[in-house]
Each structure stands twice: as structure tokens, then as C-alpha cells.
Protein backbone atom coordinates (compact mmCIF):
# COMPACT_ATOMS: atom_id res chain seq x y z
CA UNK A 1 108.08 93.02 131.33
CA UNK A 2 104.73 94.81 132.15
CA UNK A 3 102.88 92.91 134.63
CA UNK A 4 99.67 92.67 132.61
CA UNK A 5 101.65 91.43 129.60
CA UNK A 6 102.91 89.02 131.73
CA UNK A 7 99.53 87.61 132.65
CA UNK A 8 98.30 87.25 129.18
CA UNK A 9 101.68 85.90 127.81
CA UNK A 10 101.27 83.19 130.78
CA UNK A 11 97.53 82.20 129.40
CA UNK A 12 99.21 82.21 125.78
CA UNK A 13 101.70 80.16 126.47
CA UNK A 14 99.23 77.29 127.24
CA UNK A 15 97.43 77.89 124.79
CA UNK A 16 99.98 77.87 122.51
CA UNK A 17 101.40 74.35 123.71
CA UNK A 18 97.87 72.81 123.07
CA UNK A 19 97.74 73.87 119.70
CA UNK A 20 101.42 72.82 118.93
CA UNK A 21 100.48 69.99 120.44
CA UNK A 22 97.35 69.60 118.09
CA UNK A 23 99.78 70.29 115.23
CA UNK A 24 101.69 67.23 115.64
CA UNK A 25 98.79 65.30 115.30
CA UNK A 26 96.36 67.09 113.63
CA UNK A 27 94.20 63.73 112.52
CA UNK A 28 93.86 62.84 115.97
CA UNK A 29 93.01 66.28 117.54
CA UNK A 30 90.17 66.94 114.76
CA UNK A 31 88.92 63.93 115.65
CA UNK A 32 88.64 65.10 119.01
CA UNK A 33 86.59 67.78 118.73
CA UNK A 34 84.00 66.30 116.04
CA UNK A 35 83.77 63.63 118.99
CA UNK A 36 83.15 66.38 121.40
CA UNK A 37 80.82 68.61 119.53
CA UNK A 38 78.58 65.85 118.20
CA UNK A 39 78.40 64.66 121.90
CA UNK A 40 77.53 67.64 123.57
CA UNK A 41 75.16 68.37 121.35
CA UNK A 42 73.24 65.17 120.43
CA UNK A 43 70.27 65.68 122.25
CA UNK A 44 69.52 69.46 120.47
CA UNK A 45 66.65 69.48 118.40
CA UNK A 46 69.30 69.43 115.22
CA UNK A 47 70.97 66.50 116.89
CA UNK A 48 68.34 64.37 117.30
CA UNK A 49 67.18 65.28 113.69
CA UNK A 50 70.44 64.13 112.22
CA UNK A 51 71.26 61.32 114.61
CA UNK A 52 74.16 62.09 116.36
CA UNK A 53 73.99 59.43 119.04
CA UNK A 54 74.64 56.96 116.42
CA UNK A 55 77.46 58.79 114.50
CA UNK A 56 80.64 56.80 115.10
CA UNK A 57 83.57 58.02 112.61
CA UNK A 58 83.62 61.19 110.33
CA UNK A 59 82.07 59.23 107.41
CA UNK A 60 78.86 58.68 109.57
CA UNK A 61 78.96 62.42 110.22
CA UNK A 62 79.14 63.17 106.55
CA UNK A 63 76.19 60.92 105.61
CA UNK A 64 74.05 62.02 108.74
CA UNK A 65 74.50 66.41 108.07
CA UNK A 66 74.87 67.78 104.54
CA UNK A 67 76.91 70.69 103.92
CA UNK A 68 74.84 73.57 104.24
CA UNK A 69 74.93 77.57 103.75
CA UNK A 70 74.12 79.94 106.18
CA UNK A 71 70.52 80.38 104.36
CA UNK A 72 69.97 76.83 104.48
CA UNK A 73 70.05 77.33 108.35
CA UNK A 74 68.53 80.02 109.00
CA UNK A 75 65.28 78.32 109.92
CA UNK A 76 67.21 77.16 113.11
CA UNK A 77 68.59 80.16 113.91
CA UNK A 78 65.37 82.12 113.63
CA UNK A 79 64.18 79.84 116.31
CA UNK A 80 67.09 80.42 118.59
CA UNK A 81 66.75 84.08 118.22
CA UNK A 82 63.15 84.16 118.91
CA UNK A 83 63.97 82.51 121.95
CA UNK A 84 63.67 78.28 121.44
CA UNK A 85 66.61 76.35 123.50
CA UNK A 86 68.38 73.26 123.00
CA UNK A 87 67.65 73.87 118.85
CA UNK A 88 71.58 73.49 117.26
CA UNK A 89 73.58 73.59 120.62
CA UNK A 90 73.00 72.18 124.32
CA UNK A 91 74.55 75.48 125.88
CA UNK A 92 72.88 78.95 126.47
CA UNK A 93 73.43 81.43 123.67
CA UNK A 94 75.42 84.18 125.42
CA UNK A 95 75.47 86.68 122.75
CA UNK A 96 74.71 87.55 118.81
CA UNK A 97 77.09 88.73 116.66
CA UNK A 98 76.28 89.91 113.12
CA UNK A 99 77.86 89.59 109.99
CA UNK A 100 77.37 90.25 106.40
CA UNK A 101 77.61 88.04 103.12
CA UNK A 102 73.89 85.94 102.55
CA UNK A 103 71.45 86.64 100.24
CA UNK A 104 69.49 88.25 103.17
CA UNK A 105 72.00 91.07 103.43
CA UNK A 106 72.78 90.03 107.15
CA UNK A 107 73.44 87.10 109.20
CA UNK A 108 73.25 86.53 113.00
CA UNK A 109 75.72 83.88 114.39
CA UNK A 110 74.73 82.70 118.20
CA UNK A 111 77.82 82.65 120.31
CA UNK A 112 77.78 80.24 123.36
CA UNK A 113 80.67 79.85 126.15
CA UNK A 114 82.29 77.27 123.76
CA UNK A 115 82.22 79.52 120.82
CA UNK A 116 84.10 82.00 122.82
CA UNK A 117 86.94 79.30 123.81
CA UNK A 118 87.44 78.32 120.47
CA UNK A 119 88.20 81.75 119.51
CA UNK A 120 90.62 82.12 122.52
CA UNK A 121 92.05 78.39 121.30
CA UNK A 122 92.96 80.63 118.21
CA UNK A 123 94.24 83.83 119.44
CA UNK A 124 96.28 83.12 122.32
CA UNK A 125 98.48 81.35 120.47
CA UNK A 126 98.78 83.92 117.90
CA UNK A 127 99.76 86.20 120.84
CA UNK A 128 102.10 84.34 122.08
CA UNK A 129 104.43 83.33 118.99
CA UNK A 130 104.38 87.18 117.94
CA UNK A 131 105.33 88.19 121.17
CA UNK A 132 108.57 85.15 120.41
CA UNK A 133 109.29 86.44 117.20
CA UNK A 134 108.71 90.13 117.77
CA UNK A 135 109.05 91.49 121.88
CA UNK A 136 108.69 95.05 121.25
CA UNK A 137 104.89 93.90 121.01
CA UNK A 138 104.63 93.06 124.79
CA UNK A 139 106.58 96.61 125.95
CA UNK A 140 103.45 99.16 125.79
CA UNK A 141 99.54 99.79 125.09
CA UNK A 142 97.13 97.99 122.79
CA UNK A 143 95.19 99.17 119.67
CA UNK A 144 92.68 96.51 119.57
CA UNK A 145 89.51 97.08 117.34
CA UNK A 146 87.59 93.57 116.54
CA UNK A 147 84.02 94.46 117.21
CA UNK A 148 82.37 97.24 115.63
CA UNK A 149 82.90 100.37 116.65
CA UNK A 150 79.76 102.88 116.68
CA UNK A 151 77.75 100.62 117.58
CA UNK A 152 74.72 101.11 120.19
CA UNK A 153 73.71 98.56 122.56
CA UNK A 154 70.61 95.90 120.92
CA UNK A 155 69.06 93.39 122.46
CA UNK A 156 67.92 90.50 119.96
CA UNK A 157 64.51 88.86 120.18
CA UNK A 158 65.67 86.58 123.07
CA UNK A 159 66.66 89.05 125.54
CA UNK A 160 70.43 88.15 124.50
CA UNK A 161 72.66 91.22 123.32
CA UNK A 162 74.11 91.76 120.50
CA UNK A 163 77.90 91.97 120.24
CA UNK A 164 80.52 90.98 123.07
CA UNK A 165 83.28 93.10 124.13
CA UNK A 166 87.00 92.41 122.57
CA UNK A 167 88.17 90.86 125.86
CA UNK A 168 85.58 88.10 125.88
CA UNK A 169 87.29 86.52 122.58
CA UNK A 170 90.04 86.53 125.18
CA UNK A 171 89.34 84.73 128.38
CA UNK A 172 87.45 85.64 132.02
CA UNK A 173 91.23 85.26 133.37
CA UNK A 174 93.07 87.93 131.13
CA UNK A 175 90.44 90.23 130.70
CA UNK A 176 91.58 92.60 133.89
CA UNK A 177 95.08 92.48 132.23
CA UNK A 178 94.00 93.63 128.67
CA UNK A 179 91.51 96.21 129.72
CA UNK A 180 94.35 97.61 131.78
CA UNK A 181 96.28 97.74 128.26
CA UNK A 182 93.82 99.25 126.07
CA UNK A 183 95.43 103.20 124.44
CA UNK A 184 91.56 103.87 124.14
CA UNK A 185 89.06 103.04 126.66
CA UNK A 186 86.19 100.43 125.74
CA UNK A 187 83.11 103.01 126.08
CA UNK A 188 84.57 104.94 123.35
CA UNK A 189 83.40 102.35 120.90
CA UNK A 190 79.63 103.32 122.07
CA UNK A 191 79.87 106.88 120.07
CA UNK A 192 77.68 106.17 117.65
CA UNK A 193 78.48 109.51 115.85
CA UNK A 194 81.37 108.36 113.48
CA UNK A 195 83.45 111.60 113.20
CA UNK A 196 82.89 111.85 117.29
CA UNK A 197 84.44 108.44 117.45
CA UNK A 198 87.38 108.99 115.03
CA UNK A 199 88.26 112.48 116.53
CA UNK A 200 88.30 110.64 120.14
CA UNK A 201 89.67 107.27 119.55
CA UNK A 202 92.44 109.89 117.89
CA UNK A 203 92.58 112.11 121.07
CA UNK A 204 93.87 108.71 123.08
CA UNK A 205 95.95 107.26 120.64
CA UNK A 206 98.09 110.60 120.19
CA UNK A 207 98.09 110.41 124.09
CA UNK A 208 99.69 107.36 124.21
CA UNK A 209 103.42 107.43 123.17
CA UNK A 210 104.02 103.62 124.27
CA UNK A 211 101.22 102.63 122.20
CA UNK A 212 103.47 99.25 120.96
CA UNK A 213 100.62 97.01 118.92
CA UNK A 214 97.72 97.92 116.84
CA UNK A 215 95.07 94.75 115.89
CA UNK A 216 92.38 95.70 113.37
CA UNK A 217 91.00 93.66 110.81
CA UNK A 218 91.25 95.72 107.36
CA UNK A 219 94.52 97.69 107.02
CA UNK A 220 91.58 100.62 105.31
CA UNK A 221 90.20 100.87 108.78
CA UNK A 222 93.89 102.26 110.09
CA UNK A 223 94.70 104.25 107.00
CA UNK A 224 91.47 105.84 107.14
CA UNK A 225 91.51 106.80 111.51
CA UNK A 226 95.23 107.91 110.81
CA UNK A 227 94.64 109.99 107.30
CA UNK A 228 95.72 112.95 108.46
CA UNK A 229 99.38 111.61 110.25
CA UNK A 230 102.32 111.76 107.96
CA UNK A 231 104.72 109.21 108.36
CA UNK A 232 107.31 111.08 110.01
CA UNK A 233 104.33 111.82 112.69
CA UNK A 234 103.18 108.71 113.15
CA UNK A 235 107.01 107.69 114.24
CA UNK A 236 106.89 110.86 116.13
CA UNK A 237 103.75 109.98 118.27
CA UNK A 238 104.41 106.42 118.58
CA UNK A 239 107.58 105.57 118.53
CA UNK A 240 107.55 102.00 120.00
CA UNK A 241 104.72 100.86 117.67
CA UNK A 242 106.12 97.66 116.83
CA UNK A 243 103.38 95.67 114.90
CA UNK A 244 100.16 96.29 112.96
CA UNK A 245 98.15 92.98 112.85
CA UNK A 246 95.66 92.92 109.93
CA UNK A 247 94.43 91.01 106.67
CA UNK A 248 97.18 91.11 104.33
CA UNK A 249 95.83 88.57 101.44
CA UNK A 250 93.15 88.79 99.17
CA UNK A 251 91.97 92.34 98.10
CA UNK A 252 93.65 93.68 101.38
CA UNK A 253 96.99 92.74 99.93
CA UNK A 254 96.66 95.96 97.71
CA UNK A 255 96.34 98.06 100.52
CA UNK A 256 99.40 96.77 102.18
CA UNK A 257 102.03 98.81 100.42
CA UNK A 258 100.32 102.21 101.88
CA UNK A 259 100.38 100.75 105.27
CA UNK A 260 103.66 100.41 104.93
CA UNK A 261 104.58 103.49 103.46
CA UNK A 262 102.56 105.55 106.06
CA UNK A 263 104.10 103.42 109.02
CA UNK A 264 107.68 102.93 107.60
CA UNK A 265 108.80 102.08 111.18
CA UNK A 266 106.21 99.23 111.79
CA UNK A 267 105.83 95.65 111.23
CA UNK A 268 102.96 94.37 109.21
CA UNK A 269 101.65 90.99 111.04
CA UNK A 270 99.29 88.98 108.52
CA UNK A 271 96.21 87.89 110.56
CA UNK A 272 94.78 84.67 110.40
CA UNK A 273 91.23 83.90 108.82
CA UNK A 274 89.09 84.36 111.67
CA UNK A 275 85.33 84.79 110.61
CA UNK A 276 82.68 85.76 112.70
CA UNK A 277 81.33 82.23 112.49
CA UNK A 278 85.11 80.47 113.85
CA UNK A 279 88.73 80.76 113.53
CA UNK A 280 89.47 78.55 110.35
CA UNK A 281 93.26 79.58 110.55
CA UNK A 282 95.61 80.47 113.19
CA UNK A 283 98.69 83.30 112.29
CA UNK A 284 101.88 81.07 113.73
CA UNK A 285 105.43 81.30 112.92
CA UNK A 286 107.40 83.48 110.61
CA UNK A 287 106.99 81.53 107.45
CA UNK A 288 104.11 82.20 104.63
CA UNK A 289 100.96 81.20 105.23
CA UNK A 290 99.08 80.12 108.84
CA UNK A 291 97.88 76.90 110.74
CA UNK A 292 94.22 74.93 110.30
CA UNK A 293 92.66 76.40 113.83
CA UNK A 294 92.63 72.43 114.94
CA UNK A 295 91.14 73.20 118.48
CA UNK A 296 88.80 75.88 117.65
CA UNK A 297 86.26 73.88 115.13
CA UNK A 298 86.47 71.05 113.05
CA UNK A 299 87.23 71.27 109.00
CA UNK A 300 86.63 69.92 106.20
CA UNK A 301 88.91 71.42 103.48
CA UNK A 302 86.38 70.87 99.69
CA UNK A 303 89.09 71.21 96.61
CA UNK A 304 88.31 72.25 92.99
CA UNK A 305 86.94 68.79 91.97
CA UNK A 306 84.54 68.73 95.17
CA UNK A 307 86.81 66.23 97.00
CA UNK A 308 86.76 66.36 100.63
CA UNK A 309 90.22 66.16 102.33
CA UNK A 310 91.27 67.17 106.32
CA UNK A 311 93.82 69.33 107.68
CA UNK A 312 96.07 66.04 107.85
CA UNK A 313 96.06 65.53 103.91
CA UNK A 314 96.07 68.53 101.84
CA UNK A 315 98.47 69.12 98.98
CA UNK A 316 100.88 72.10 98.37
CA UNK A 317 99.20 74.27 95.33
CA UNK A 318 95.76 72.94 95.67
CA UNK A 319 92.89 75.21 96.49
CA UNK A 320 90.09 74.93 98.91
CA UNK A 321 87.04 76.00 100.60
CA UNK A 322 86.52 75.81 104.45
CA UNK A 323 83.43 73.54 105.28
CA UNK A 324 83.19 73.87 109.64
CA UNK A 325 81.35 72.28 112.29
CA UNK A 326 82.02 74.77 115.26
CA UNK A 327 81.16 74.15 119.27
CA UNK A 328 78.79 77.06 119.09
CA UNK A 329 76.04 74.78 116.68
CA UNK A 330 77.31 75.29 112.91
CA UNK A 331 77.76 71.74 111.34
CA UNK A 332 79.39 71.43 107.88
CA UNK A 333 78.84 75.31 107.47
CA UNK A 334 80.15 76.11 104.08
CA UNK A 335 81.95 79.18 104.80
CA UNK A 336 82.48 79.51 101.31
CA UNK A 337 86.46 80.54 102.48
CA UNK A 338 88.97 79.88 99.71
CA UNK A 339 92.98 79.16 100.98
CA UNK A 340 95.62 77.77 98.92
CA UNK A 341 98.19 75.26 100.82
CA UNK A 342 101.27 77.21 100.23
CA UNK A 343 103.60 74.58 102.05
CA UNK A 344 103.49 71.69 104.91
CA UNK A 345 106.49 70.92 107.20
CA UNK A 346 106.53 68.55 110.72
CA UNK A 347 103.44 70.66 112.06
CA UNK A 348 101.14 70.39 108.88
CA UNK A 349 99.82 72.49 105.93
CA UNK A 350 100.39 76.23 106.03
CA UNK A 351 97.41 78.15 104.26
CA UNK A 352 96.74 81.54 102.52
CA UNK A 353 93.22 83.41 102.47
CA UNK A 354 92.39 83.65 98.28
CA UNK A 355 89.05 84.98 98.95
CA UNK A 356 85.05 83.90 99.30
CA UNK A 357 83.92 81.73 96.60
CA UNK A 358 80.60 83.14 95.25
CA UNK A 359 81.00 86.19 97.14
CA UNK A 360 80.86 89.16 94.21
CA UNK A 361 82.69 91.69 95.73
CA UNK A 362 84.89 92.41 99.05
CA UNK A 363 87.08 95.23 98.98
CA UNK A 364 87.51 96.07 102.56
CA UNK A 365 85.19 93.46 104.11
CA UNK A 366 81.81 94.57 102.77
CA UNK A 367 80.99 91.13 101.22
CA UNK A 368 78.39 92.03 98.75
CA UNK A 369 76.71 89.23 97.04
CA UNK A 370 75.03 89.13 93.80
CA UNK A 371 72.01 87.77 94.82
CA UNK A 372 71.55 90.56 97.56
CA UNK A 373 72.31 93.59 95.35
CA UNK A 374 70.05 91.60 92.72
CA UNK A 375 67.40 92.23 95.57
CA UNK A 376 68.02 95.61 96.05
CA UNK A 377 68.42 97.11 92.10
CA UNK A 378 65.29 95.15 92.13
CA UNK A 379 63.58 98.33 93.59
CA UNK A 380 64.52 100.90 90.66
CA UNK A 381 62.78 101.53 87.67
CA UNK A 382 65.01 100.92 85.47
CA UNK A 383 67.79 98.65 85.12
CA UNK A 384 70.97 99.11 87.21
CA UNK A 385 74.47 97.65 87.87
CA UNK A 386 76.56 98.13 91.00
CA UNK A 387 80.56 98.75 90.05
CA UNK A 388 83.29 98.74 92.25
CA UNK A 389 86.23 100.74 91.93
CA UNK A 390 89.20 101.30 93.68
CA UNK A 391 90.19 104.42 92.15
CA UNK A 392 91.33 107.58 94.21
CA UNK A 393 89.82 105.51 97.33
CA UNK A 394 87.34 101.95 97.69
CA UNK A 395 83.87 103.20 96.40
CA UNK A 396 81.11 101.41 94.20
CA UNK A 397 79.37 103.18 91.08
CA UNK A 398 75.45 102.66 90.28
CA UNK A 399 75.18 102.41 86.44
CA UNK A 400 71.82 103.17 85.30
CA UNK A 401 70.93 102.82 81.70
CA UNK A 402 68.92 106.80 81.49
CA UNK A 403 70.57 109.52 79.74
CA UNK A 404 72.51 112.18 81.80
CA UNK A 405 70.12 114.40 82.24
CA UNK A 406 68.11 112.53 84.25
CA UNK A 407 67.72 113.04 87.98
CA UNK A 408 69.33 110.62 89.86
CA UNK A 409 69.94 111.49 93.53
CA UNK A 410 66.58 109.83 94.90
CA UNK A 411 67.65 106.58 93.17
CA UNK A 412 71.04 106.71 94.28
CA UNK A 413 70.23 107.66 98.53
CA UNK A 414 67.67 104.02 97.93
CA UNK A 415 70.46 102.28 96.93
CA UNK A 416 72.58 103.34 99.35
CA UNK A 417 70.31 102.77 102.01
CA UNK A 418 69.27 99.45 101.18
CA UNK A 419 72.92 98.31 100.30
CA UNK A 420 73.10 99.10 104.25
CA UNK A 421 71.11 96.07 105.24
CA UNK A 422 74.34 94.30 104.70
CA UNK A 423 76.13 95.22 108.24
CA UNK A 424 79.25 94.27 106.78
CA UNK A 425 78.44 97.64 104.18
CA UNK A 426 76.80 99.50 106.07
CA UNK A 427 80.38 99.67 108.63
CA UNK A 428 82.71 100.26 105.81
CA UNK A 429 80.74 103.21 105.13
CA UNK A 430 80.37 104.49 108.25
CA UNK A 431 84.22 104.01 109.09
CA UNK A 432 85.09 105.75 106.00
CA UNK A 433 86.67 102.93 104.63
CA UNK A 434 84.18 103.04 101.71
CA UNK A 435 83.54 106.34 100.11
CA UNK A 436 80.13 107.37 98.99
CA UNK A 437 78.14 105.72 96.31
CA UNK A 438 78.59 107.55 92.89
CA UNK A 439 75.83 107.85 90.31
CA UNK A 440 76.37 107.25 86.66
CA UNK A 441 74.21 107.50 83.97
CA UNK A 442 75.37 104.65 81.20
CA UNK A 443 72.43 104.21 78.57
CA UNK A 444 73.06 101.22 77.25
CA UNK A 445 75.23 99.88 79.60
CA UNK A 446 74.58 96.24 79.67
CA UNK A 447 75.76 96.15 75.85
CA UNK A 448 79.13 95.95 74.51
CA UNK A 449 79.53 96.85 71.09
CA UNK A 450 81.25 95.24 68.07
CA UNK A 451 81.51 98.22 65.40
CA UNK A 452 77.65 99.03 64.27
CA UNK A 453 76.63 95.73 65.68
CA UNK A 454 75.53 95.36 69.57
CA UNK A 455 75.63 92.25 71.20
CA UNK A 456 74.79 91.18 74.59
CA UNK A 457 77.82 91.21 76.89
CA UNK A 458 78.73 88.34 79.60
CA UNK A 459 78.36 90.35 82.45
CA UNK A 460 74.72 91.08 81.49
CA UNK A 461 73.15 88.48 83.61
CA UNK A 462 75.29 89.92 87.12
CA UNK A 463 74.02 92.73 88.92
CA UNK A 464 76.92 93.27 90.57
CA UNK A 465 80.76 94.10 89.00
CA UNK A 466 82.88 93.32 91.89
CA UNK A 467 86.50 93.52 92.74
CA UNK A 468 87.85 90.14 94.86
CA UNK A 469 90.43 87.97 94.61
CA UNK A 470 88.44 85.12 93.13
CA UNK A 471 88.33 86.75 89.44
CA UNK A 472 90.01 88.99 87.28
CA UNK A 473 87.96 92.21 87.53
CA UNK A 474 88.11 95.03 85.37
CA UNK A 475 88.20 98.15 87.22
CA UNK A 476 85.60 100.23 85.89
CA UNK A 477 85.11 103.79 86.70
CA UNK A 478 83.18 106.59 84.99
């Protein structure tokens, strides 16, 4: 086996018995870490507020700290980034990370040295029972992209960066052994200039014939860098590509097939529902479905009805949403996750991703709300509905209720730079994995009509007609 390999499969391994480990007793190691986290942190600003020092069992902890959104937070976190200490966790804030999916457009997520373990709690593991169920993994380079590439170096308003490099999700001790891994080098994720990026991220990759595993998190980021490669070429220039590792469930599941049929040679590796917020679940074993992420946060699993249950206690066919309280200062964080318990054996429930409860549209991970595009259709002068579509290629349509001969473009370029307050949107786009936004002019557009009679149609009141796996969405295109 390659030596570096070797040193990461070692880490895994141990990583991997702690969580199996955790599995057998999943009650008992959630309990663990609520015990921990509340500890650590009870003399934060937020601690003392909620009174942790006096919070014995989980039902104290659910009287003490309601379940809150990331808006509902923010106050907090404003502080932290401005530069206040000791405000929702004890430890230094090492780095920001941003995501998408608030009515804000973005959101900012501090990561601490214990936020960055409880990611490695989650990966590792994932690393090593691939590399058990599938070897050809550990026999060549990596293809790893989990931060964003094209993105320059920020400092936030407490002298803390922005972003962390792949490896730190990792560990300090297999970071030497990954880098020396890597088919493209790190600094090639700096290009800011997106067709720069693609054309050299695709100069390494077709330089590296023992390129063996490819991690990414939408399969449309890979189909999109790889466009141009037929199938027989891809086989040609990598032809001990074992696994690709990305979302397979949810909207991603209808991009699957096309991975598949433009990598015939390849295995498709579901990932687990890692968020930028936590882990939540943990891609183990060869059955449907992954693990609760026991050791990386604790979670509270919120069914239909608004029952509360743990990982210990969920039922097979029931749906839920993820509520987390993580080691990096998020306490009943409604992630607003959905997962279905598919099955439970000896090591507890197995999960799979359904979507993001009141998120309006997520195609390839842009995570558009309603309330956000609300905000920024606000700005036309006239009204205006944002359609997704999945036709020829992922792309959303602005409807505007003018006739077609009026000039559009200046609307549309607002739009489209305002939808780009949403990180999350503004990447997709600049990856390619969203095309363009497409102008339509649909007078009367928020009416259906009933022979001569118009009436007001449901989907009046949403500014935004999304595709997710939540509803049943009508695929409108012009």
C-alpha cells in the first residue's frame, strides 16, 4: 500500500472504532457529548444566559435553550465576528466558513478546534470503511474538492480568515500524508478566474493516470469540470478511478444516472449529510442509508407531529428534521435537514437525506429561500417570479408580468447579481453548475385561467417556483 495511504488509513481506523463503538450505544455516547459541550461552554456569555451549570439531563437542556434558526442567532454571531470572545463557545474561533440558505442570503458559521474534530469524528470513518469495502480507493491520487474553489483569501471582521483548507477537516497528523496525495495542488483553488481554474485543475487531473478517488459534493460540479471527456476517455485517462464520492439523494439523485453513464467504469459512493454547520450523518457500510454522526454533535431528530426523538429511538418510515447542538457553539440549531429512517439493525437507525424543509429550491446546492428571493424581486418594478428548471442543464427563469417587447436585460443582470448574495448561488454559477439566468416576459403570470374566467392561482403568494425534494414541482420552462 502507498505509504501516505497507510498513514491516513491508520488515523481512520481509530476513528472508525470510536464511532462503532458509539454505535453500539448510541444513548449513552450522545449523552456524552451534550455533557461535554454544555460543560465546556457554560461560562460563555450564551451559557450563562441559558444556565448551563445547572442543566443536569437532556430535558433540562430542552427547557433551558429553545430551538432556534440560524437568524434567530445571528445576534451572537455578529458579535463573534466583530471580534467579542467567550459569546457561544469557550474556545478561539479559528476560522469562518460561509454558507448559503437564511433569509439574509448568507450565513457565517465560526469554526473552533472542536468544530474541526467533529468533522474528522465523521470522515475518518467514512474513509476507512470505503477503503474495507472498496481497496482500489487507497492505490493512487485524490480528487478532493470540499471548500470552494475560486475563492480569494478574506479576512472577517475579527482578523480570523475565512475558509480552511480541505486537510484541516482532516487532522494536524494526516495532513502531510493527504497533501502528498492531492492530483491537483492546493494553490490551484486560489484562481479566482473560473475558466483559468477549470482549464488547470483539468491540466493535473489528465496528468494523473493513478488518479483512484474523486470527493466532491454535487455530482454537477464533476459533470460540469469533465464536460468535454467522453466516457471511453475518461477510462482512458484514469483508468484506476475507483470511486466518485458525492450527494446521491434528494435533487442530486437525478443527476446520478449521467454520472454514471459518463464514468461507466466508476463507483458512485453516496456521501453522508455533512453541512457546513456539522456532520449530521456519517456514509458507513454497504447497505442504504448512513449513521447519526454520534461523536461529531449532538441530535435531536423533530418528526412530522413535532415530537422530539434521539438517534436511539427513531422508527423505520418516519421522517425527520435534524435539530444540533455542535462543539463549535450551535445549540438546538434547526438545520431544517429532512432524512427518512430507511432501516435500523445492531448499530442503530440508517438515514436518507429527503431535502431542507422550508428551503424553496436546491438543485445543485444553491439553497434559495423564498423569503430571500422575496427580498430581492423586491427591487423591480414590477412583479416577478423566479422558476427553476432543469431543462437542457440546472438554470432558473425570471417571469415578469410586461409584454415581450419590453426591455429586460437591466432587470435581469439585478437579479442576477443580487441572487449572488447567496454564496451558495453565487458558486453554482461560477462553477458552471448553474447556467445563466433566463428572462421571460409572462403578462399575467401569477393567474391561471379557467376558460374566460381568471382566478388567482396557489402559487401566487411564493416568489420563488423551486425544484427540491420536499414537493412535487412542476417544471416550468418558457
Amino acid at each position: 500500500m502507498i505509504a501516505a495511504w497507510a498513514t491516513i488509513l491508520a488515523a481512520a481506523a481509530a476513528e472508525d472504532h470510536a464511532l462503532q463503538a458509539a454505535m453500539a450505544d448510541p444513548q449513552t455516547a450522545q449523552a456524552t457529548i451534550l455533557r461535554e459541550i454544555i460543560g465546556n461552554n457554560a461560562q460563555t456569555a450564551f451559557g450563562r444566559e441559558h444556565g448551563f451549570a445547572g442543566i443536569q439531563t437532556v430535558a433540562d437542556f430542552r427547557s433551558a435553550v429553545p430551538i432556534r434558526s440560524y437568524d434567530d442567532m445571528r445576534h451572537w454571531i455578529n458579535q463573534m465576528e466583530a471580534g467579542a470572545v467567550n459569546v457561544l463557545t469557550a474556545e478561539p474561533v479559528l476560522a469562518w466558513e460561509e454558507t448559503g440558505g437564511s433569509s439574509g442570503g448568507a450565513k457565517l458559521i465560526p469554526y473552533t478546534g472542536s468544530s474541526l474534530a467533529a468533522f474528522r469524528a465523521a470522515i475518518l470513518p467514512s474513509v476507512s470503511d470505503l477503503v474495507r469495502r472498496r481497496p482500489g480507493v487507497a492505490t493512487g491520487k485524490i480528487y478532493a474538492a470540499i471548500s470552494p474553489a475560486g475563492r480569494l483569501p478574506r479576512v472577517m471582521g475579527d482578523g480570523v480568515p475565512l475558509g480552511v483548507p480541505d486537510a484541516a477537516y482532516l487532522g494536524a497528523d494526516v495532513i502531510p500524508a493527504f497533501a502528498s496525495l492531492l492530483a491537483v495542488p492546493p494553490d490551484v483553488a486560489l484562481i479566482s478566474d473560473v475558466p483559468k481554474w477549470q482549464a488547470e485543475t483539468l491540466r493535473h487531473l489528465k496528468s494523473c493516470p493513478d488518479l483512484s478517488f474523486v470527493s466532491v459534493w454535487s455530482p454537477t460540479f464533476w459533470l460540469e469540470l469533465c464536460r468535454d471527456i467522453s466516457p471511453r476517455e475518461s477510462r482512458r485517462l484514469w483508468p484506476r478511478l475507483d470511486t466518485i464520492s458525492c450527494w446521491t439523494h434528494g435533487v442530486s439523485a437525478s443527476f446520478v444516472p449521467t454520472l454514471q453513464e459518463a464514468f461507466p467504469h466508476v463507483f458512485i459512493e453516496p456521501k453522508g449529510l455533512l453541512s457546513t454547520e456539522s456532520p449530521i450523518t456519517v456514509a458507513h457500510g454497504a447497505a442504504a442509508g448512513c449513521r447519526p454522526a454520534l461523536r461529531s454533535c449532538f441530535i435531536e431528530w423533530v418528526d412530522q407531529a413535532g415530537h422530539i426523538r434521539l438517534s436511539h429511538d427513531l422508527v423505520v418510515g418516519q421522517s425527520y428534521r435534524a435539530v444540533i447542538t455542535t462543539p463549535g457553539g450551535l445549540y438546538r440549531y434547526d438545520t431544517r435537514d429532512k432524512v427518512v429512517c430507511v432501516s435500523t439493525d445492531g448499530s442503530g437507525p440508517r438515514l436518507v437525506f429527503e431535502g431542507r424543509e422550508g428551503l424553496a429550491s436546491d438543485m445543485v446546492g444553491e439553497k434559495l429561500e423564498d423569503a430571500f428571493v422575496a427580498s430581492v424581486l423586491a427591487g423591480l418594478p414590477v412583479p416577478a417570479r423566479l422558476v427553476a428548471s432543469t431543462t437542457s442543464a440546472p438554470h432558473y427563469e425570471l417571469w415578469l408580468d410586461v409584454p415581450a417587447a419590453t426591455a429586460t436585460s437591466s432587470w435581469l443582470e439585478q437579479v442576477e447579481q443580487a441572487l449572488k448574495a447567496n454564496p451558495q448561488y453565487a458558486y453554482a454559477r461560477n462553477m458552471g453548475q448553474l447556467k445563466p439566468l433566463v428572462g421571460r416576459c409572462r403578462p399575467g403570470f401569477w393567474r391561471v385561467f379557467d376558460g374566460d374566467n381568471p382566478r388567482l392561482a396557489v402559487i401566487k403568494s411564493s416568489p420563488l417556483q423551486g425544484l427540491h425534494p420536499n414537493t412535487i414541482a412542476t417544471k416550468l420552462t418558457g
